[in-house]
N, C-alpha and C. Protein backbone atom coordinates (compact mmCIF):
# COMPACT_ATOMS: atom_id res chain seq x y z
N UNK A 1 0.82 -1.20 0.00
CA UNK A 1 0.00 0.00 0.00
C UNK A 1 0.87 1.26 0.00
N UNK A 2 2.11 1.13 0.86
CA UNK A 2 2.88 2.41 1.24
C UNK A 2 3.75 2.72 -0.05
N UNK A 3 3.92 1.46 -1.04
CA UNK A 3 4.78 1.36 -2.09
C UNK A 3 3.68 2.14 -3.51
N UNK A 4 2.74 1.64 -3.22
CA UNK A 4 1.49 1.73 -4.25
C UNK A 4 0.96 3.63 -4.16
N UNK A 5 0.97 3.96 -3.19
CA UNK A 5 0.73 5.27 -2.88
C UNK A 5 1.69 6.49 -2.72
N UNK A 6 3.39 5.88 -2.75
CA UNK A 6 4.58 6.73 -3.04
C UNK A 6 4.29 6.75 -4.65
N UNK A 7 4.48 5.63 -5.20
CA UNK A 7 4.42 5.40 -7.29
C UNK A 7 3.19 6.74 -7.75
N UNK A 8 2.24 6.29 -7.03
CA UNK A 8 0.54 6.93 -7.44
C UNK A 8 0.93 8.69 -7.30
N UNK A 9 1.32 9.18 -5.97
CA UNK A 9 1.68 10.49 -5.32
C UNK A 9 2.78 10.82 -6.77
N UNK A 10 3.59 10.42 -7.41
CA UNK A 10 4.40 11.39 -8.27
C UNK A 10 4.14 12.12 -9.78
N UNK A 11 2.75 10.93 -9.83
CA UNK A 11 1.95 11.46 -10.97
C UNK A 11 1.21 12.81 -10.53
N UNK A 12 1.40 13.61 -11.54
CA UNK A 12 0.59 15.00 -11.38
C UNK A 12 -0.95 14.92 -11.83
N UNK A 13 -1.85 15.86 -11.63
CA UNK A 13 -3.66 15.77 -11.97
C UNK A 13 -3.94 14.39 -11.93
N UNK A 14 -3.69 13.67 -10.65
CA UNK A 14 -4.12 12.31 -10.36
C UNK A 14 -5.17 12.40 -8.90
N UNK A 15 -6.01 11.61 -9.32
CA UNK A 15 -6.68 11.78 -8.34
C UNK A 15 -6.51 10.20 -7.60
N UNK A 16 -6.39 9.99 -6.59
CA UNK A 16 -5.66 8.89 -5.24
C UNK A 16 -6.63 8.22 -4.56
N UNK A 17 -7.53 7.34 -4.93
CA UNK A 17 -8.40 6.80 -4.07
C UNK A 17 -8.21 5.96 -3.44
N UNK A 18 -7.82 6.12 -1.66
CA UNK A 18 -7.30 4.82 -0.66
C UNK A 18 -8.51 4.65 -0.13
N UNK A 19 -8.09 3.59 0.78
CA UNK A 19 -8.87 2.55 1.83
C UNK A 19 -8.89 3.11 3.05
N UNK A 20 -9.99 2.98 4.15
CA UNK A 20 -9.81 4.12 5.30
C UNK A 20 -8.64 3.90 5.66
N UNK A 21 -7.73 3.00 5.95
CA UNK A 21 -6.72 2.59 6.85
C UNK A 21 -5.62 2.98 6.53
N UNK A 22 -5.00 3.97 5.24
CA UNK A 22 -3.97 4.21 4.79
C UNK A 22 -3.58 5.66 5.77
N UNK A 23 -4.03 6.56 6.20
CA UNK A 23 -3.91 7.05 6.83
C UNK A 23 -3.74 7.01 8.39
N UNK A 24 -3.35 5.91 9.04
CA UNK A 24 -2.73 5.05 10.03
C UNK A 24 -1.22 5.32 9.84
N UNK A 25 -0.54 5.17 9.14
CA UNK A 25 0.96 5.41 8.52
C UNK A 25 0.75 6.96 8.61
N UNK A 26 1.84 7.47 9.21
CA UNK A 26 1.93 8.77 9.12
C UNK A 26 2.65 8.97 8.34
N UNK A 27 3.57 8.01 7.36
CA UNK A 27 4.21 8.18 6.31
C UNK A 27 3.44 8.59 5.26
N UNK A 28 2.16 7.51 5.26
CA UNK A 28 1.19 8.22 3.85
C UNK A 28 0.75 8.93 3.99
N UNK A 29 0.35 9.54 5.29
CA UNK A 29 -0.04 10.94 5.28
C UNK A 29 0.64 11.81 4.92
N UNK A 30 1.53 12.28 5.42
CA UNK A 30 2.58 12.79 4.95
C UNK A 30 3.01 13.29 3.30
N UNK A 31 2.98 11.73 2.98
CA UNK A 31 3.24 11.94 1.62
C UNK A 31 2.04 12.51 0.54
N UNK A 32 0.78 12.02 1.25
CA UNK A 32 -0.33 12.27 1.04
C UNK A 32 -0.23 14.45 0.92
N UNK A 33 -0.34 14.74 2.12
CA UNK A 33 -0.50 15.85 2.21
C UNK A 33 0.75 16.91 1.42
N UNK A 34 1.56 16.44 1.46
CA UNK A 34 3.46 17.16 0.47
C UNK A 34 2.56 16.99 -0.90
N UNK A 35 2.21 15.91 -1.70
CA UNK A 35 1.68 15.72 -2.89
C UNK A 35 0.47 16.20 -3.34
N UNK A 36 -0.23 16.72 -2.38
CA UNK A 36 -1.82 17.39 -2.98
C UNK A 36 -2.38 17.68 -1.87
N UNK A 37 -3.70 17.82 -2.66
CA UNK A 37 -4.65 18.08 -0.98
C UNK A 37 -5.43 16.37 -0.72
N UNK A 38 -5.19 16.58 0.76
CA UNK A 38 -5.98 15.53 1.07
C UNK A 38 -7.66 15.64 1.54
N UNK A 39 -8.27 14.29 0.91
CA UNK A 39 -10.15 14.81 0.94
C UNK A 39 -10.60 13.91 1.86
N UNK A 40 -11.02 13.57 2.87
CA UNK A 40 -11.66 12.65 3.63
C UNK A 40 -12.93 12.78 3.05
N UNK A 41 -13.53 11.89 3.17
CA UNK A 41 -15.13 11.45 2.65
C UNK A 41 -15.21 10.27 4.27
N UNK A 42 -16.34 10.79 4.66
CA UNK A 42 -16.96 10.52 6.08
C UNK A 42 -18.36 10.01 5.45
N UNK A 43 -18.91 9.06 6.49
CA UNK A 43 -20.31 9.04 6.05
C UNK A 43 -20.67 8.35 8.14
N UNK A 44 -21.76 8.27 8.60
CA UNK A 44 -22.29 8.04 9.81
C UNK A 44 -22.27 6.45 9.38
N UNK A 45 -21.92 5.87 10.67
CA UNK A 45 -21.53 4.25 10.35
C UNK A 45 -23.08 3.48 9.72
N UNK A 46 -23.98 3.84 10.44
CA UNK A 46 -25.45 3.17 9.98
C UNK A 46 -25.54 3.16 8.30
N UNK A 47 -24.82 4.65 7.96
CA UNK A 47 -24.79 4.96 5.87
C UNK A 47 -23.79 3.84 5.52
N UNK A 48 -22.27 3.91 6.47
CA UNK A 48 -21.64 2.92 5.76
C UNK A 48 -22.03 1.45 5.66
N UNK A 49 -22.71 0.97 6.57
CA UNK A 49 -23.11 -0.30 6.69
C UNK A 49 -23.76 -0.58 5.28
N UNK A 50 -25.11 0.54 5.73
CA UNK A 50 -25.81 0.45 4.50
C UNK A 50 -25.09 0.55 2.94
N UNK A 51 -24.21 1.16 2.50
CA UNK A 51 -23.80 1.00 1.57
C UNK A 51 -22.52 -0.33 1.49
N UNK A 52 -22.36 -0.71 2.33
CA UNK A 52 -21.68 -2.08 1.82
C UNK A 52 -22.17 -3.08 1.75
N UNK A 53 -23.42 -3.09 2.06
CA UNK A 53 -24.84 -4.26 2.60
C UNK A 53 -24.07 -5.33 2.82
N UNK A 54 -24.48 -6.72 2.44
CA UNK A 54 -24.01 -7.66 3.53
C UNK A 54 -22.64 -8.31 3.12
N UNK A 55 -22.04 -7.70 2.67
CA UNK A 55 -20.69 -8.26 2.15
C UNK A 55 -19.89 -9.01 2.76
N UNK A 56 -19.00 -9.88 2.54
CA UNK A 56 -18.56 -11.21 3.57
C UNK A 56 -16.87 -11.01 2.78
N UNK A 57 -16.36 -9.65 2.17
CA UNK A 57 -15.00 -10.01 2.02
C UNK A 57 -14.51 -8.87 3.15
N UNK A 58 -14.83 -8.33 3.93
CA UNK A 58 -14.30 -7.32 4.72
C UNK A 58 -14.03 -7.88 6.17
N UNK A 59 -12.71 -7.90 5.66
CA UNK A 59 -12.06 -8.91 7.31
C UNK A 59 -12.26 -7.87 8.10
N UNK A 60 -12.23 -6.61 8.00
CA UNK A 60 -12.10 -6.15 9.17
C UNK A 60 -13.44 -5.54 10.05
N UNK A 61 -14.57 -6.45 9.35
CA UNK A 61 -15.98 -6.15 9.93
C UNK A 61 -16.26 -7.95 10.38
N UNK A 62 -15.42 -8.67 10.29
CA UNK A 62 -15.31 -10.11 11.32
C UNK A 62 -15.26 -9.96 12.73
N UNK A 63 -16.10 -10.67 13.67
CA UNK A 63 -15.42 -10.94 14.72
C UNK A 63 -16.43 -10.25 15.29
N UNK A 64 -17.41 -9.75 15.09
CA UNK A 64 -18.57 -9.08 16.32
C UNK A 64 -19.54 -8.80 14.99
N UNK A 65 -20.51 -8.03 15.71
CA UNK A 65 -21.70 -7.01 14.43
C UNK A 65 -20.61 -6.19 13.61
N UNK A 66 -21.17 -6.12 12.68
CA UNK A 66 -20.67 -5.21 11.61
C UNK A 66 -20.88 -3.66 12.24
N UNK A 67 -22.39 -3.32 13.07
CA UNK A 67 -22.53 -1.80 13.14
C UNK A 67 -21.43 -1.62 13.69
N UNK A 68 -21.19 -2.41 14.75
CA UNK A 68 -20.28 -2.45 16.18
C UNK A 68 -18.54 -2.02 15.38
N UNK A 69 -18.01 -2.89 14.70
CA UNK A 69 -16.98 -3.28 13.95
C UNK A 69 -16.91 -1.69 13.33
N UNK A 70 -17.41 -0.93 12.57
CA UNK A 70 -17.50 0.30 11.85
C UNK A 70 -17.37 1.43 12.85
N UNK A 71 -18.32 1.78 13.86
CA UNK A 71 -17.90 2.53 14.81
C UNK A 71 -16.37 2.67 15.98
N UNK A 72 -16.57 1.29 15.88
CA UNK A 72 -14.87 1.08 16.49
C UNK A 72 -13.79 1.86 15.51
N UNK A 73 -13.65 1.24 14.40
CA UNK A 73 -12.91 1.32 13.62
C UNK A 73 -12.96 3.03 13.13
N UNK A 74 -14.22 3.77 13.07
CA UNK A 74 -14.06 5.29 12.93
C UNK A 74 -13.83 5.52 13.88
N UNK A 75 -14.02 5.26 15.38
CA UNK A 75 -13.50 5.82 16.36
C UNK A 75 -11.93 6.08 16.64
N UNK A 76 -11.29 5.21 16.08
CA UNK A 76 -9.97 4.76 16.21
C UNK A 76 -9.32 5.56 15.26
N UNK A 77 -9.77 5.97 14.34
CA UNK A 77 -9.42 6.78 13.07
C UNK A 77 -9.66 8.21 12.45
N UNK A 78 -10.88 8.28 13.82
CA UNK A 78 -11.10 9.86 13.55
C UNK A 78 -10.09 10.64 13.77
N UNK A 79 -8.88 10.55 14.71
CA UNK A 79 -8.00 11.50 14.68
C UNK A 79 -7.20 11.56 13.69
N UNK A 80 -6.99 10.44 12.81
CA UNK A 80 -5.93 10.47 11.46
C UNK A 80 -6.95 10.74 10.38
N UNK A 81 -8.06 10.54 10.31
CA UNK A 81 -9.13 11.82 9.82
C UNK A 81 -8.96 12.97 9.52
N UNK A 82 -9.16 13.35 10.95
CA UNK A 82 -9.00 15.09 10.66
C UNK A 82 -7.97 15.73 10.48
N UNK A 83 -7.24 15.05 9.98
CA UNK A 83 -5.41 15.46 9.78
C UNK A 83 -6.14 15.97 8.33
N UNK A 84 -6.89 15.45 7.59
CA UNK A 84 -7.16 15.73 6.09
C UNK A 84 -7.39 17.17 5.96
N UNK A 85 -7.24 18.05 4.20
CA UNK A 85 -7.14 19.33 4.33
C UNK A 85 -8.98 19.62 4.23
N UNK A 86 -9.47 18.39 4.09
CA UNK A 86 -10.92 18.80 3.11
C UNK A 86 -11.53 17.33 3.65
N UNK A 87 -12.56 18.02 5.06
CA UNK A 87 -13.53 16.82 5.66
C UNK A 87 -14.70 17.07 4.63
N UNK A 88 -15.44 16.21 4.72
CA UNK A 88 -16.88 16.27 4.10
C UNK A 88 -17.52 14.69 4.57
N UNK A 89 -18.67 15.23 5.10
CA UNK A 89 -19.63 14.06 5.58
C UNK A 89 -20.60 13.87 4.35
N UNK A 90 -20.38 12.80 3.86
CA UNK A 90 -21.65 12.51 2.62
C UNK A 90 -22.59 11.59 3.17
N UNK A 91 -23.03 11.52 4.27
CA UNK A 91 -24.44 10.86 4.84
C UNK A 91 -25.18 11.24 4.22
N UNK A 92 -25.56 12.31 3.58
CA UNK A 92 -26.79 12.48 3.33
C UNK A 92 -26.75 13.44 1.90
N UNK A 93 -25.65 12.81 1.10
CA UNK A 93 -25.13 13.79 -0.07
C UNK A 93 -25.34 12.62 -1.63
N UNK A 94 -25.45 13.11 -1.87
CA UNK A 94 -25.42 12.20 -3.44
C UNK A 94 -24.02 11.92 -3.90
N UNK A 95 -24.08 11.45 -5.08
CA UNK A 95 -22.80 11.12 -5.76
C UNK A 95 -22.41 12.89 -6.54
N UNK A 96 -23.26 13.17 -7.08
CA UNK A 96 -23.38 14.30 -7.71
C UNK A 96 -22.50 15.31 -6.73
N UNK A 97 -23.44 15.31 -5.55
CA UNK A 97 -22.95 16.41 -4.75
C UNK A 97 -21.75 16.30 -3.67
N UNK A 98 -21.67 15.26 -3.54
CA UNK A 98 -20.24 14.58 -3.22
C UNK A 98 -19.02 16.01 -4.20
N UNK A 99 -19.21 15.31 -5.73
CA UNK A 99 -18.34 15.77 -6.42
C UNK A 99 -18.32 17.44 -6.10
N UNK A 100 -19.38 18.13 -6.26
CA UNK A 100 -19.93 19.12 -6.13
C UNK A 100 -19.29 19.97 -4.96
N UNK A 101 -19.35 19.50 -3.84
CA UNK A 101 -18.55 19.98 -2.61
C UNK A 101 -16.99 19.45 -2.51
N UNK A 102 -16.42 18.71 -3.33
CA UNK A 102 -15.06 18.80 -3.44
C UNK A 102 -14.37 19.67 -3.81
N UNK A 103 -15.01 20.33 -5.41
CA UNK A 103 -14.80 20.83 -6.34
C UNK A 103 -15.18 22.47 -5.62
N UNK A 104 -15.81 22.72 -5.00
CA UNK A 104 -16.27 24.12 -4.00
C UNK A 104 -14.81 24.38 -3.00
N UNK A 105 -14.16 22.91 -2.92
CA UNK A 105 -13.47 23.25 -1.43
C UNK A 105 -12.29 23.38 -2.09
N UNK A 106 -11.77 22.68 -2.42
CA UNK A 106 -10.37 22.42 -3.46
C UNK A 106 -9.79 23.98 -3.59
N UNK A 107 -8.44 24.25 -3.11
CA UNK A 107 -8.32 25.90 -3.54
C UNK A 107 -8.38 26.44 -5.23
N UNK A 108 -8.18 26.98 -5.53
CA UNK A 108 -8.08 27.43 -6.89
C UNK A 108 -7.09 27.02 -7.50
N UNK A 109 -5.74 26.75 -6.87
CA UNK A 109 -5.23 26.14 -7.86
C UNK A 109 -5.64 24.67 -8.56
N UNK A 110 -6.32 24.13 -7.55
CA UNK A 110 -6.46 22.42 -8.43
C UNK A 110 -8.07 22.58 -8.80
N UNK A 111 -8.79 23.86 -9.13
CA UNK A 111 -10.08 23.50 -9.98
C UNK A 111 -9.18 24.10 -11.56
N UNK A 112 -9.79 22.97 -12.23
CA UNK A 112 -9.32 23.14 -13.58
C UNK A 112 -10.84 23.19 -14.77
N UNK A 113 -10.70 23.24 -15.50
CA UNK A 113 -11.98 22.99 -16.91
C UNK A 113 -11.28 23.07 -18.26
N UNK A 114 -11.69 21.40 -18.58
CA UNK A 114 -11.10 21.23 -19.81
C UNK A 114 -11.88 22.01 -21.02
């Protein structure tokens, strides 16, 4: 992951989509934040559940309830969270507007139009 996300970080107008847990490494943060802006995308654990519905490849929702498993796991991570330059909670946001409030927050240098 740490190898996969140094390679990814040197390409320019790339956009970087990790896994919550990459931000655990304060290395990828790091490298994360030197290379661009960083975007957290949040959602309330009940949304995330719901959007992964009952999926059986996510080891790291084994071993108790899934609600249970998700709240732990944001709890544990909210502080390497808010290290990001650009929070946004999409509980209750579309795909559309997801994009929509990135593209609002992002400073001026990285909104572009082809």
């Amino acid at each position: 992951e740490k190898e996969t996300l140094s390679d990814a970080a040197r390409q320019k107008g790339t956009v970087i989509s990790c896994g919550g847990g990459i931000v655990l490494d304060p290395d990828n943060m790091s490298r994360m934040k030197e290379t661009g802006i960083c975007v957290c995308l949040s959602a309330s654990p009940r949304e995330i559940l719901k959007r992964i519905g009952a999926t059986t490849h996510r080891p790291l929702l084994h071993g108790g309830e899934p609600l249970d498993r998700i709240q732990s796991l944001l709890s544990t991570r909210d502080p390497f969270y808010r290290l990001a330059d650009i929070l946004i909670d999409t509980t209750q946001l579309s795909i559309e507007e997801i994009a929509a409030t990135i593209h609002q927050k992002l400073p001026p240098a990285y909104n572009y139009k082809k």
